[in-house]
Protein backbone atom coordinates (compact mmCIF):
# COMPACT_ATOMS: atom_id res chain seq x y z
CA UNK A 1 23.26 141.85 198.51
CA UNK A 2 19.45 140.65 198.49
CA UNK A 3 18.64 143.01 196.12
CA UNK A 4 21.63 141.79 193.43
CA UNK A 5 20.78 138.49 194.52
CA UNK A 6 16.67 139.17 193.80
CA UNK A 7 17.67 141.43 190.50
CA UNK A 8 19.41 138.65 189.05
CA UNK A 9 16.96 135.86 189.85
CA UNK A 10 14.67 138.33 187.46
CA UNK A 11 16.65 138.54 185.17
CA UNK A 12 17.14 134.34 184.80
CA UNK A 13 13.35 134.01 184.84
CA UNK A 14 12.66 136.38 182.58
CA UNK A 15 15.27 135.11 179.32
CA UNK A 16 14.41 131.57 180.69
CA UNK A 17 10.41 132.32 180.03
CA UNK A 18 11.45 133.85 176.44
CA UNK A 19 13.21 131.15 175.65
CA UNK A 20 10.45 129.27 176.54
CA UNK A 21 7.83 130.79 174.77
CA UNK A 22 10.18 131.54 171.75
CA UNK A 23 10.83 127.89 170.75
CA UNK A 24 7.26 126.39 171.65
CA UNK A 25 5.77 127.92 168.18
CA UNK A 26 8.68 127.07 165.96
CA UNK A 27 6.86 128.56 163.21
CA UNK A 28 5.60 132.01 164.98
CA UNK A 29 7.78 134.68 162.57
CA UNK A 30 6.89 132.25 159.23
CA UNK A 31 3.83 134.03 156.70
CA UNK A 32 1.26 131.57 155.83
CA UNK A 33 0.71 131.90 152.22
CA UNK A 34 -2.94 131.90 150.53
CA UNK A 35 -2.68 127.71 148.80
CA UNK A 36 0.12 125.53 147.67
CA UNK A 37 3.12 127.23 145.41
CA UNK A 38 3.65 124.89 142.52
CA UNK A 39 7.23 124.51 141.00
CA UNK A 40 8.51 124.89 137.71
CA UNK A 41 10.84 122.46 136.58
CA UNK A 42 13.48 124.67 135.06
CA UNK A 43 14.83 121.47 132.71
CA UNK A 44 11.41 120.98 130.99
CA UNK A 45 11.32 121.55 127.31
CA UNK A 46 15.01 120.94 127.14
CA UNK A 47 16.26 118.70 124.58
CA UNK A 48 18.68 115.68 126.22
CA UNK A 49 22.28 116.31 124.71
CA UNK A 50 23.27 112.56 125.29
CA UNK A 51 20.01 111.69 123.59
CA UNK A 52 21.54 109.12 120.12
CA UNK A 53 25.05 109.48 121.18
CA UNK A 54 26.12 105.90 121.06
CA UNK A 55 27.99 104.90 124.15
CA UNK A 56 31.57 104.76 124.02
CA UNK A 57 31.46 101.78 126.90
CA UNK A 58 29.12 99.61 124.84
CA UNK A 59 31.20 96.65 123.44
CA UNK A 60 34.16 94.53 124.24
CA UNK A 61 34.85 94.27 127.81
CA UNK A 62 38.55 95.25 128.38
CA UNK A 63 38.94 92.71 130.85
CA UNK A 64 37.22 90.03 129.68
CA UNK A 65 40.46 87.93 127.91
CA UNK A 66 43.20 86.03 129.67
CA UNK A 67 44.19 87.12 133.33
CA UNK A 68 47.58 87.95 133.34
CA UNK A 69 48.18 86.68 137.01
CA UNK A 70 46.84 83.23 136.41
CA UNK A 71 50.54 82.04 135.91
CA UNK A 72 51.94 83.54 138.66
């Protein structure tokens, strides 16, 4: 029974320490890389397509005349 009792007490310490020691360096399994990666903006160079379309909201205000509740 001691020896169950001793085995798994091992066993505990021994996942508890790699748990441990896996999550204090978060970034153990990353690569560093050599500088700074820049990004390429994959819109760049494209033309706008709503660039001179007039917009279709632009002008009288739907709501703007008499409220039809007022009366009632």
């Amino acid at each position: 029974m001691k020896v169950k009792y001793l085995g798994t007490l091992f066993a505990a310490s021994v996942l508890s320490l790699g748990l441990v020691t896996s999550c204090a360096t978060p970034c153990a399994g990353e690569t560093q890389t050599g500088g700074e990666a820049t990004e390429v903006d994959p819109c760049a160079g494209v033309v706008d397509p709503c660039a001179g379309v007039v917009d279709p909201c632009a002008g009288v205000n739907p709501c703007a005349g008499v409220d039809p509740c007022a009366g009632q």
